[in-house]
Protein backbone atom coordinates (compact mmCIF):
# COMPACT_ATOMS: atom_id res chain seq x y z
CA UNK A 1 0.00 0.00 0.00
CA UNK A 2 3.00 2.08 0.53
CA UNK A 3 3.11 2.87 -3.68
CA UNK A 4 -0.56 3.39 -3.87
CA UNK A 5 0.07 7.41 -3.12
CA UNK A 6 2.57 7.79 -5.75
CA UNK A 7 0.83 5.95 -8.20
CA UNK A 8 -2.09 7.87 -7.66
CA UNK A 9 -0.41 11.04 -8.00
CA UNK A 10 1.43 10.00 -11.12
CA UNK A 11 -1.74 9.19 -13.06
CA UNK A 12 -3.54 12.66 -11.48
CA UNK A 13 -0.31 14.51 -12.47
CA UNK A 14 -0.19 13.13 -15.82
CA UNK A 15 -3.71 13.73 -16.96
CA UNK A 16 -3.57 17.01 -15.24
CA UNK A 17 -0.04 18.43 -17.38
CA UNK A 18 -2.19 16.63 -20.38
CA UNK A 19 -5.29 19.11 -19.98
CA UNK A 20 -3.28 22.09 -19.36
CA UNK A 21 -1.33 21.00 -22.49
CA UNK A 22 -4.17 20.86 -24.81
CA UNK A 23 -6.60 22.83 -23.52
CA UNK A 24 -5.89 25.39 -21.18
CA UNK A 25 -2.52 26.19 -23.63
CA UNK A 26 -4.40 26.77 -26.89
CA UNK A 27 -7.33 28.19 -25.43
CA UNK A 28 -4.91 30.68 -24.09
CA UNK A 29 -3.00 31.44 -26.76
CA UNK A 30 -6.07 31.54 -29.38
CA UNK A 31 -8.97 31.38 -27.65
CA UNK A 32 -9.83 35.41 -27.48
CA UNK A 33 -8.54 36.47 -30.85
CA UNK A 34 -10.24 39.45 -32.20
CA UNK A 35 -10.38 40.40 -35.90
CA UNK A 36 -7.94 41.83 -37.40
CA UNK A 37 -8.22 45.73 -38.68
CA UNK A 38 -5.93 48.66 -40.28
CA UNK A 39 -5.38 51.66 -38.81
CA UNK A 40 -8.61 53.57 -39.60
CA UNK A 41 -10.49 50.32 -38.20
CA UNK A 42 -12.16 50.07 -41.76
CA UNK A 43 -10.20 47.50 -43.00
CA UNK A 44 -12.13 43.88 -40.69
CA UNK A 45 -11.71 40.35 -41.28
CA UNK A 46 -13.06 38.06 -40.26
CA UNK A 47 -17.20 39.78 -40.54
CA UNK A 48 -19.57 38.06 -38.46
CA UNK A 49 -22.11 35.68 -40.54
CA UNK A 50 -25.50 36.95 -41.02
CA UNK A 51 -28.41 34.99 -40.06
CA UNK A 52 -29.20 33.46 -43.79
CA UNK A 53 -25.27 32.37 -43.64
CA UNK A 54 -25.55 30.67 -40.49
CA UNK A 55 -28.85 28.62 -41.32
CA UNK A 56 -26.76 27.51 -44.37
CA UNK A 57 -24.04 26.33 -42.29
CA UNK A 58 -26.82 23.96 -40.34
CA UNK A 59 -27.61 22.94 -44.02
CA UNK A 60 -24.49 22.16 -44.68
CA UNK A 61 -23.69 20.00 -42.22
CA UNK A 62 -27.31 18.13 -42.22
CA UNK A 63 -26.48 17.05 -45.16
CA UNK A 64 -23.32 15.53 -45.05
CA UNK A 65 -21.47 18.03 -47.28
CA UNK A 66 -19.11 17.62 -44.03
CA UNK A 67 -18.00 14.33 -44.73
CA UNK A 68 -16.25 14.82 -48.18
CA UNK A 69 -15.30 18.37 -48.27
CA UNK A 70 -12.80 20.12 -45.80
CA UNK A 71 -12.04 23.90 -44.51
CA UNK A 72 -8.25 24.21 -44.20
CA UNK A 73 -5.51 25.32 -46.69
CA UNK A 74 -3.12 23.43 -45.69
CA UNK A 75 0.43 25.19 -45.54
CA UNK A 76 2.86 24.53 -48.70
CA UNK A 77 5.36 22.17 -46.42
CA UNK A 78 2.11 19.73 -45.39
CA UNK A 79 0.51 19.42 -48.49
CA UNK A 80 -0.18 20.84 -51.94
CA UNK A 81 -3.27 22.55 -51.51
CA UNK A 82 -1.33 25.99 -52.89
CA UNK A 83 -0.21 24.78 -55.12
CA UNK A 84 -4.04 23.75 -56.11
CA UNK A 85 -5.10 27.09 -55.50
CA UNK A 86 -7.52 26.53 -53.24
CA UNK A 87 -5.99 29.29 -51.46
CA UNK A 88 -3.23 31.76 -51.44
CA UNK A 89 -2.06 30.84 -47.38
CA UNK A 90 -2.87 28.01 -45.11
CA UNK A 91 -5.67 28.78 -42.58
CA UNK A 92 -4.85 30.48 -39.98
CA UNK A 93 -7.47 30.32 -36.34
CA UNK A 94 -8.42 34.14 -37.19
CA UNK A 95 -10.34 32.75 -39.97
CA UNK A 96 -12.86 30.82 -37.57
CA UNK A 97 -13.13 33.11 -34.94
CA UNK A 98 -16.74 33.47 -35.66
CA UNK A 99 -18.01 30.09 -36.82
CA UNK A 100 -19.46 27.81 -34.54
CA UNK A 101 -18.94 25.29 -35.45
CA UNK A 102 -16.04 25.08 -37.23
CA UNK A 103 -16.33 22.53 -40.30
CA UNK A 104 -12.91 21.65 -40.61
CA UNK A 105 -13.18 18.70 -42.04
CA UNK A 106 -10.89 15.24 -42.14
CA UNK A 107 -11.84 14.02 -46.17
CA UNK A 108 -11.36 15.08 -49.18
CA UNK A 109 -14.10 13.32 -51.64
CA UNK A 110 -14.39 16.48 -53.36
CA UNK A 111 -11.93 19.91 -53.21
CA UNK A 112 -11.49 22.00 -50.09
CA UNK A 113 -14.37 24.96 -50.14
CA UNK A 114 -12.04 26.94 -47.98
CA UNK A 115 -12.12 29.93 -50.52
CA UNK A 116 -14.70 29.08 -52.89
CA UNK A 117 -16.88 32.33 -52.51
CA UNK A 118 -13.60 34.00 -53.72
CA UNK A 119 -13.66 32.59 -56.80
CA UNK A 120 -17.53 33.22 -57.55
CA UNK A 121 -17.65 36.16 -60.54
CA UNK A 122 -17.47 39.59 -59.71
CA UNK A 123 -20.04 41.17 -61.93
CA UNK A 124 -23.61 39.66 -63.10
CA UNK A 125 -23.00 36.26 -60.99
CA UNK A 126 -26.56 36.22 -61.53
CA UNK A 127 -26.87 36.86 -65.40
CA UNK A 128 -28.41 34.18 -67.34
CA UNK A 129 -25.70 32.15 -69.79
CA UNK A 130 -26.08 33.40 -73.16
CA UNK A 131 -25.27 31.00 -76.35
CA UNK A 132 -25.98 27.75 -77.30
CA UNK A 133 -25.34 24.39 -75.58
CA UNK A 134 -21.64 23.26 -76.87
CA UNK A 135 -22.52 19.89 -79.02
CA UNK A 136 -19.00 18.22 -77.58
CA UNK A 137 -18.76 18.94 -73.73
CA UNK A 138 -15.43 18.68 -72.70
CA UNK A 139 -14.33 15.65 -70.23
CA UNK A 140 -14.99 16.78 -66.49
CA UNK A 141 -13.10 15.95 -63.64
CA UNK A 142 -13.42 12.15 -61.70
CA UNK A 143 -13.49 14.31 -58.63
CA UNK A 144 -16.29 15.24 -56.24
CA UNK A 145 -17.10 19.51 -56.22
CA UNK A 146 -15.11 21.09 -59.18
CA UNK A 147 -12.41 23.77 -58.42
CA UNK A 148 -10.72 27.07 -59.95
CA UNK A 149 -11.61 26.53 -63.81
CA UNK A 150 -9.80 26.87 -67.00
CA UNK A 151 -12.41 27.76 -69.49
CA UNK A 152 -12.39 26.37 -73.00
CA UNK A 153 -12.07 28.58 -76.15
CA UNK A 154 -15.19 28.46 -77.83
CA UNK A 155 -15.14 27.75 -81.70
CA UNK A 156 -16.28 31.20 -82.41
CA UNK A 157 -15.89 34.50 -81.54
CA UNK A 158 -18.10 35.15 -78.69
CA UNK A 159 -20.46 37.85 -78.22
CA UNK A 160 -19.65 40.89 -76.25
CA UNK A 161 -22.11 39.86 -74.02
CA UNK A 162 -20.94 36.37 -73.94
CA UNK A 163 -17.64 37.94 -72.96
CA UNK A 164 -19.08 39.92 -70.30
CA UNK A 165 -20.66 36.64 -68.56
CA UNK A 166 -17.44 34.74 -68.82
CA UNK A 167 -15.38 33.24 -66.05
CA UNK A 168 -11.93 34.87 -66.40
CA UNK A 169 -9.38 32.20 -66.76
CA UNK A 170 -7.02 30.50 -64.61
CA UNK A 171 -2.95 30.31 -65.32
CA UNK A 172 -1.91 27.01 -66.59
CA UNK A 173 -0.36 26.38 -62.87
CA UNK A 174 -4.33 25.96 -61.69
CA UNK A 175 -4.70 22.66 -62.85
CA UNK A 176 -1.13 21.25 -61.22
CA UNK A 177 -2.19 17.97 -61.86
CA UNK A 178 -5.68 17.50 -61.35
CA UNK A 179 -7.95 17.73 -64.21
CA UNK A 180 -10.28 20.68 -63.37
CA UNK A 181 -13.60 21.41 -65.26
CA UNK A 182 -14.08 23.93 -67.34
CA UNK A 183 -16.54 26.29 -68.34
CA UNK A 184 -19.23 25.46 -70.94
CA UNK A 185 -20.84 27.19 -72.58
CA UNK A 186 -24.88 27.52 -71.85
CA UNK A 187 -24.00 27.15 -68.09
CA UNK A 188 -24.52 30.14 -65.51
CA UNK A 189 -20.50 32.03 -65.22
CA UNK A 190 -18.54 29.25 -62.89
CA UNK A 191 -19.06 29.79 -59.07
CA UNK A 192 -21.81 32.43 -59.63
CA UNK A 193 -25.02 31.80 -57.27
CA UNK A 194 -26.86 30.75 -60.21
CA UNK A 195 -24.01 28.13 -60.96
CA UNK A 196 -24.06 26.30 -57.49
CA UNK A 197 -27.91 26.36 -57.59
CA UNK A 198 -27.48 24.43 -61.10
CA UNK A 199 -24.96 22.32 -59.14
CA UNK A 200 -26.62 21.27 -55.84
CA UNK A 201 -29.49 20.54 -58.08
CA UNK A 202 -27.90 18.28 -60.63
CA UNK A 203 -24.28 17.94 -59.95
CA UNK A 204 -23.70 15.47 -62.97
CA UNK A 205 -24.89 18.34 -65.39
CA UNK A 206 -21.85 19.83 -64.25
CA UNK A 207 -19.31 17.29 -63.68
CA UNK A 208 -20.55 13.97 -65.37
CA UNK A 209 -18.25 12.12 -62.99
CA UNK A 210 -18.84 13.65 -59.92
CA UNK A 211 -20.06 11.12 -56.62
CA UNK A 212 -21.58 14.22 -55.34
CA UNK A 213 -25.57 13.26 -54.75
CA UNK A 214 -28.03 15.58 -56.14
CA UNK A 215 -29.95 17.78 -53.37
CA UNK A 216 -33.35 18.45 -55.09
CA UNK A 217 -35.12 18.05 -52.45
CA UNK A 218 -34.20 21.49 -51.47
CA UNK A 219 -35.96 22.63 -54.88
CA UNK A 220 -39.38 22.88 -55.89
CA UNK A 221 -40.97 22.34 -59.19
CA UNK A 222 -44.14 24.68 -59.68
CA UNK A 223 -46.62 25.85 -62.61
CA UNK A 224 -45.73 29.31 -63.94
CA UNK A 225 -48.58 31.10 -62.99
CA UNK A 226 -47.81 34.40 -64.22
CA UNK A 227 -43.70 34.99 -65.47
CA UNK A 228 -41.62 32.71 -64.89
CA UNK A 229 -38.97 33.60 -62.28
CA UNK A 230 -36.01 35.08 -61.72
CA UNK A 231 -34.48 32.88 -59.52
CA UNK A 232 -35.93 29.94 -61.14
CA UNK A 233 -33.12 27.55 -62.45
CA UNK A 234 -31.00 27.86 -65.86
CA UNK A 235 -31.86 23.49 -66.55
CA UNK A 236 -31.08 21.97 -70.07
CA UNK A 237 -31.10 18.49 -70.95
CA UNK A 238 -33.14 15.94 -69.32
CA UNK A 239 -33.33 18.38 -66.16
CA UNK A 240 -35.41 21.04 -67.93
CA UNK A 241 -38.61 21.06 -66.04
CA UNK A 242 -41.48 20.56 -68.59
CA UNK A 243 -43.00 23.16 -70.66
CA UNK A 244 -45.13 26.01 -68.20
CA UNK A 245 -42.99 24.20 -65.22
CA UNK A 246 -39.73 25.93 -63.17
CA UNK A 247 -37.70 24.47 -60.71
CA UNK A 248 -37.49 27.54 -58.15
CA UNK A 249 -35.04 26.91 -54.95
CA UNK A 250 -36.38 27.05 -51.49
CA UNK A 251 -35.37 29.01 -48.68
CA UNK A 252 -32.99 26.50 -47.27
CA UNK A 253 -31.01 25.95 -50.67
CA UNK A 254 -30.89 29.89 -50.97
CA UNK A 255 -28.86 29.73 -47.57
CA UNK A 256 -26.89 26.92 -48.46
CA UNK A 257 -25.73 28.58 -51.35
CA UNK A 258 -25.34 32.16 -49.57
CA UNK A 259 -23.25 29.90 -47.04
CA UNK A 260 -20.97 28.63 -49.86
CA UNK A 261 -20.49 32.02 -51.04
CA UNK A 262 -19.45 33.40 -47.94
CA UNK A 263 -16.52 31.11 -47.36
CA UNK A 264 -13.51 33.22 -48.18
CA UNK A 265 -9.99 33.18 -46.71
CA UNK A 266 -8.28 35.36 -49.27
CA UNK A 267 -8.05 38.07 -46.78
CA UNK A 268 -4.13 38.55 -46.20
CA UNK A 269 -3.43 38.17 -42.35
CA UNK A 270 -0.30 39.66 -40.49
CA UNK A 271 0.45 36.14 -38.48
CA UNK A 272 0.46 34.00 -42.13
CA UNK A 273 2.64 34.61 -45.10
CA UNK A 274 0.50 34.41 -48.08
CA UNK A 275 2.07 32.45 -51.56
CA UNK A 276 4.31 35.52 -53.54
CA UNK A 277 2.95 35.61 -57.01
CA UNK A 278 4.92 34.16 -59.52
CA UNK A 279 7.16 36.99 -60.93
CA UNK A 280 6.97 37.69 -64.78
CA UNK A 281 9.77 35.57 -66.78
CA UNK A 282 11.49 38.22 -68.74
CA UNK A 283 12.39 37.60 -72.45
CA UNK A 284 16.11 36.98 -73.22
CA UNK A 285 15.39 39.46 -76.12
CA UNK A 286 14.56 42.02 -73.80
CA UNK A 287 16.46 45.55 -74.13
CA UNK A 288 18.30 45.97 -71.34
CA UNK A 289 16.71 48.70 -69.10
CA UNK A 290 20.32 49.93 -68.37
CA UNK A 291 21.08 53.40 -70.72
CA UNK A 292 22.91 53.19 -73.21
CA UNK A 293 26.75 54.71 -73.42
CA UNK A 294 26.80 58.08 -75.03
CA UNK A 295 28.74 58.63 -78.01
């Protein structure tokens, strides 16, 4: 009985160092971050989520989009998600400061949606696709959720409003391996909110071999009454509703998608070095910038 006391204090002590390594440490050191701001305090990230962004984030995770897509950039010694561009620096805690809960993730089925309301289109995300179905489609990727695209040259010259609606395109180091999509044409601008609608809705329209499952449930198909609508999905194919029919989505797939949109960690933070852009490779039939002797 004489060992019982140390024994006891052993296992107390080493549980005790354990909980004070793991969580009274990291709570410590991250647990009361605050976002970060410039001088004039104009300047914030991260924004708190509004209320239609946090009922997304339930619908997210209710339906499994948790178990085969992740929320971490990984940093460029631990993995090659830079080099994917699915981000220009690894997460950092800042980023999560005001998500609860955080949707980190631990598989990959499809690409990391870390930043993927960064790459949705700056101007008329919303604009219906102009032109004509392309009659060859071009092979999509075997992969889950596409990622950054590298559209296709149509066959013609496209139409200054086609031009207007297109997805600006990646550099060649994008695809590093892994054979993105690309944009089609007759499908909303890539990453647009019209595009993920399209997506959730019929994922194989997109990506013919993607394992993502198709979420219309969250859609309804109604008579048009009146006009059709203006939020009512951009379908082709055998996923056109029929004649005097739309497929509208409801409110939960509008905050799914407003979720998506709001995931962006492109935001350059003081504790995290972001990737340098590549610097321009300069001609060796460049002038030289130096003066030249006077005669």
């Amino acid at each position: 009985m004489k060992g019982l006391a140390p024994l006891f204090l052993g296992i107390f002590g080493t549980l005790a160092f354990s909980w004070v390594g793991l969580t009274v440490i990291p709570n410590w050191q991250i647990g009361h971050l605050n976002p970060q701001t410039d001088e004039e305090g104009t300047d914030i990230y991260p924004m708190p989520q509004s209320g239609m962004v946090a009922r997304g984030g339930r619908v997210y995770a209710a339906n499994g989009c948790i178990y085969c897509h992740s929320q971490q950039v990984r940093a460029d010694y631990a993995a090659a998600d830079i080099e994917r561009k699915w981000g220009d620096r690894r997460s950092a805690p800042r980023d999560y400061i005001f998500e609860r809960p955080v949707f980190l993730g631990k598989m990959r089925m499809g690409q990391d949606l870390s930043n993927i309301g960064a790459r949705a289109p700056t101007e008329q995300e919303n604009a219906p696709p102009t032109g004509a179905a392309s009659p060859a489609a071009s092979p999509a990727a075997p992969s889950g959720a596409p990622a950054r695209p590298g559209p296709k040259a149509p066959p013609t010259s496209p139409s200054p409003a086609a031009a207007a609606n297109a997805t600006p395109a990646a550099s060649p180091s994008s695809a590093a391996g892994v054979p993105w999509p690309v944009q089609t044409s007759g499908e909303p601008p890539m990453y647009s909110a019209a595009w993920h609608h399209v997506h959730l809705y019929s994922p194989r329209s997109i990506n013919v071999d993607s394992d993502m499952p198709s979420y219309r449930f969250l859609y309804q198909t109604r008579r048009i009454t009146d006009a059709a609508s203006v939020d009512a999905l951009q379908l082709t194919g055998s996923d056109a509703p029929p004649k005097g029919w739309e497929v509208v989505p409801t409110f939960d797939a509008e905050c799914l998608v407003a979720y998506l949109m709001s995931l962006n960690q492109s935001h350059p933070l003081k504790e995290v070095r972001s990737a340098a852009p590549a610097a321009p490779a300069q001609s060796p039939a460049a002038p030289s910038t130096s003066p030249a002797p006077a005669k």
